[in-house]
C-alpha atoms as a PDB file:
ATOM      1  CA  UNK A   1     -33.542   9.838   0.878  1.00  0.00           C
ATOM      2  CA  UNK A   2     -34.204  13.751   2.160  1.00  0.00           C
ATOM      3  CA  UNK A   3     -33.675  16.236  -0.312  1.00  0.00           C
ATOM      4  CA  UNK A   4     -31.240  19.167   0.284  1.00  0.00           C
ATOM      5  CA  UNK A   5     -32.354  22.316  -0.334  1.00  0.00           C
ATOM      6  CA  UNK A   6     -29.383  24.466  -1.093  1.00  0.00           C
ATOM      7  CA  UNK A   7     -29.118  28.329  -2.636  1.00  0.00           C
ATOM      8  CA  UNK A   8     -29.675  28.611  -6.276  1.00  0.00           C
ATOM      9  CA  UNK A   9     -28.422  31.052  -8.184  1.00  0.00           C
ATOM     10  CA  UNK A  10     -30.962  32.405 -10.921  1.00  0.00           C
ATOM     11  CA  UNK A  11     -28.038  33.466 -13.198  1.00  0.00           C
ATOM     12  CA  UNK A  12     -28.024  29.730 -14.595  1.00  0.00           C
ATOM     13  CA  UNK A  13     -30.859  30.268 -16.844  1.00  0.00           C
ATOM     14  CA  UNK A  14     -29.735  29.364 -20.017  1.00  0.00           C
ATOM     15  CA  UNK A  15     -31.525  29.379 -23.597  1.00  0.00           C
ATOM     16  CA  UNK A  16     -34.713  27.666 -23.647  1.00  0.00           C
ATOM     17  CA  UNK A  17     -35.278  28.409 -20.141  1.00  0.00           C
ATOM     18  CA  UNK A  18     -37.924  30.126 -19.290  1.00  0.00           C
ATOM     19  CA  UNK A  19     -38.887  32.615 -15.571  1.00  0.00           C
ATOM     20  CA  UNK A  20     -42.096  33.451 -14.746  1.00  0.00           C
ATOM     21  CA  UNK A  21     -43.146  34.824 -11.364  1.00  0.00           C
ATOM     22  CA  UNK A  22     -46.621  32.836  -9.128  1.00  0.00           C
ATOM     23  CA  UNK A  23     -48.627  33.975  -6.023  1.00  0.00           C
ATOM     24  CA  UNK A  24     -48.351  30.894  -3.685  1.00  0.00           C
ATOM     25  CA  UNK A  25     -51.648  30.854  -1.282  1.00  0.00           C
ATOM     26  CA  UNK A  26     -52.222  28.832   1.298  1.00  0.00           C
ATOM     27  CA  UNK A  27     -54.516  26.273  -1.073  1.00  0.00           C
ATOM     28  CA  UNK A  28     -52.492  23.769  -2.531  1.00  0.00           C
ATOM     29  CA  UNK A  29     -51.631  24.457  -6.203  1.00  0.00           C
ATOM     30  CA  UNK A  30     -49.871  23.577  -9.363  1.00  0.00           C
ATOM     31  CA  UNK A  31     -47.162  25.608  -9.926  1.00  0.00           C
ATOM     32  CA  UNK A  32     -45.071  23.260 -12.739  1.00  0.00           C
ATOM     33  CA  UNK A  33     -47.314  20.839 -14.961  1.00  0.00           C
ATOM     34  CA  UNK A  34     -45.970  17.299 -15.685  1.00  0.00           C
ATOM     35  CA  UNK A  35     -43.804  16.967 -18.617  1.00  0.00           C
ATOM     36  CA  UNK A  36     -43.232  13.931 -21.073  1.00  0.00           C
ATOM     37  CA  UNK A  37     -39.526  14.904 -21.166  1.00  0.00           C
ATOM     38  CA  UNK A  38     -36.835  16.015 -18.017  1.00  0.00           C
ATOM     39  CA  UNK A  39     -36.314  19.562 -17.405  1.00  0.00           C
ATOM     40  CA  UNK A  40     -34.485  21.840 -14.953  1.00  0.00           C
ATOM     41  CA  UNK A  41     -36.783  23.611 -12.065  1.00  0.00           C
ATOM     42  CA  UNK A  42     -35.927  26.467  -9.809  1.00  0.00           C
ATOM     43  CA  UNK A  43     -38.372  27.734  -6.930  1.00  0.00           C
ATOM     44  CA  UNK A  44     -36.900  31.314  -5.355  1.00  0.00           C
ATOM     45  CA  UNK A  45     -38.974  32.664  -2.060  1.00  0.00           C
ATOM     46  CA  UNK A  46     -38.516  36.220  -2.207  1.00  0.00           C
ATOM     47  CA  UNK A  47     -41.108  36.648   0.486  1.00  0.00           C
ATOM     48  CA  UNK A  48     -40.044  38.481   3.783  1.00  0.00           C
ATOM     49  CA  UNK A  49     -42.168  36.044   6.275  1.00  0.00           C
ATOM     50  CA  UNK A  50     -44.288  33.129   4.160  1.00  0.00           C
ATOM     51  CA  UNK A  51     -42.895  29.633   4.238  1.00  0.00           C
ATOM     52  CA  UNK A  52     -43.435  27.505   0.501  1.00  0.00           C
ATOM     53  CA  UNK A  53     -44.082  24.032   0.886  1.00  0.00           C
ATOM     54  CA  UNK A  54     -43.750  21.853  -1.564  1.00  0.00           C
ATOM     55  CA  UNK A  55     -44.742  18.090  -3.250  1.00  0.00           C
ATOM     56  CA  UNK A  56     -43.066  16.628  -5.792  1.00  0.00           C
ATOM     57  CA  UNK A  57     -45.244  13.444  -6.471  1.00  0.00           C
ATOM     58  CA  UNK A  58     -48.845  14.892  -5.507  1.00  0.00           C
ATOM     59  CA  UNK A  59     -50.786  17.529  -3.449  1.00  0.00           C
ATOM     60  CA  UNK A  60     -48.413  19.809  -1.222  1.00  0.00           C
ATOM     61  CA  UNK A  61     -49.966  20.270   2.529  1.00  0.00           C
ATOM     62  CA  UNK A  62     -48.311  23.101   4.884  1.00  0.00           C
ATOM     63  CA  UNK A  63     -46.584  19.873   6.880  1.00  0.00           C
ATOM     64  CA  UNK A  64     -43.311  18.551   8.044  1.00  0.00           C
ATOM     65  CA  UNK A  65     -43.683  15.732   5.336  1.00  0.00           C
ATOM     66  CA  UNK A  66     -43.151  18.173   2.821  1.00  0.00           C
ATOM     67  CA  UNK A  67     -39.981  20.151   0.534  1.00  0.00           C
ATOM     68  CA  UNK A  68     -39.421  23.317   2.402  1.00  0.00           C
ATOM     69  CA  UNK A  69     -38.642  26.799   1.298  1.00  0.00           C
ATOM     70  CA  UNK A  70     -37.787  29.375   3.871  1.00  0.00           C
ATOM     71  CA  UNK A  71     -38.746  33.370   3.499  1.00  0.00           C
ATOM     72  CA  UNK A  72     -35.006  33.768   1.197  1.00  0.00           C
ATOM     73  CA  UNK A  73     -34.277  30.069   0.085  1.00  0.00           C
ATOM     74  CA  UNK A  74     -34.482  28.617  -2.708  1.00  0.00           C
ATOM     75  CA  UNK A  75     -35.051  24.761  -4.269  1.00  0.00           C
ATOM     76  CA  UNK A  76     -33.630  23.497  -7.481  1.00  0.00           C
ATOM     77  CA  UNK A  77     -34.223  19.984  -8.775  1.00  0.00           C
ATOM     78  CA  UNK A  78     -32.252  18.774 -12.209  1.00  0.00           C
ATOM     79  CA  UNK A  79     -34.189  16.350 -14.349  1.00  0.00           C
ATOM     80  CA  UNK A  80     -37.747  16.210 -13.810  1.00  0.00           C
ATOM     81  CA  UNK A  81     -41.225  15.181 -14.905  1.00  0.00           C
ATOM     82  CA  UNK A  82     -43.416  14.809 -12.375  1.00  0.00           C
ATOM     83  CA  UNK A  83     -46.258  17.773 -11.970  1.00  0.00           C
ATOM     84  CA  UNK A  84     -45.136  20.258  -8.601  1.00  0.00           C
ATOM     85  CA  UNK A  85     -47.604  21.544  -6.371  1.00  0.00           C
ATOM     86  CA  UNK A  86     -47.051  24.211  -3.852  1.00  0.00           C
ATOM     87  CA  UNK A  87     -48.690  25.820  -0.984  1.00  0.00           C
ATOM     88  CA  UNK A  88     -48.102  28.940   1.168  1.00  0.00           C
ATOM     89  CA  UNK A  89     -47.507  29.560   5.047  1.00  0.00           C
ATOM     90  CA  UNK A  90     -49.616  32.613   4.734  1.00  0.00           C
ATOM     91  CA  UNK A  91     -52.527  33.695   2.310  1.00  0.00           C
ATOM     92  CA  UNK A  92     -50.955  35.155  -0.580  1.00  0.00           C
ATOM     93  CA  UNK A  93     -47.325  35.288  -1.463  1.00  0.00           C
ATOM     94  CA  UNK A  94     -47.097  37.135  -4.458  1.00  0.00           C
ATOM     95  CA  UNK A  95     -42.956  36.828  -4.189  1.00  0.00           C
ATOM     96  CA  UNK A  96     -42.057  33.682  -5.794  1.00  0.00           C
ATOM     97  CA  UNK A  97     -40.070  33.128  -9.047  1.00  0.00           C
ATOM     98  CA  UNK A  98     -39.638  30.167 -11.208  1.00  0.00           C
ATOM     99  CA  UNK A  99     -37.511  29.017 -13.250  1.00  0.00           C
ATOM    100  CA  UNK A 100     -37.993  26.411 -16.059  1.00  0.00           C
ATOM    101  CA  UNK A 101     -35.704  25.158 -18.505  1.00  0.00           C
ATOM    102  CA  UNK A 102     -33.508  22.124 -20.413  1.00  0.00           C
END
């Protein structure tokens, strides 16, 4: 089933949750370890012009097969434990925040 990527609002962190910021490139990186125990994720592209791909399961590839975040979207997923990679349209965007949390 395709996930829907929908607009996030980064007011929801709550306690526990943590935000940190990451420079997505365009190699293929972790960007949320895997965890024994479900927690909340938020991906925000603040980036003007680079697309953020990204893989749920395994290594993300700049592809069609893969979670997409336009220059302004965001991606939230509730419940997770798999590791998320990411990787970058364009060399270095430096304009992401995350968002991690119960």
């Amino acid at each position: 089933k395709a996930q829907k990527i929908r607009e996030a609002k980064m007011a929801r962190i709550g306690i526990g949750d943590t935000q940190t910021t990451a420079t997505i490139t365009n190699a293929a990186s972790t960007i949320f370890a895997a965890r024994q125990f479900p927690r909340n994720i938020l991906i925000q592209n603040n980036d003007a012009a680079g697309i953020i791909y990204i893989n749920l399961s395994g290594n993300a590839t700049a592809s069609a097969t893969m979670l997409k975040i336009p220059p302004g979207g965001s991606f939230e997923r509730i419940g997770i434990t798999n590791a998320v990679s990411a990787i970058g349209s364009i060399a270095s965007n430096a304009n992401v925040a995350l968002v991690e949390g119960r």
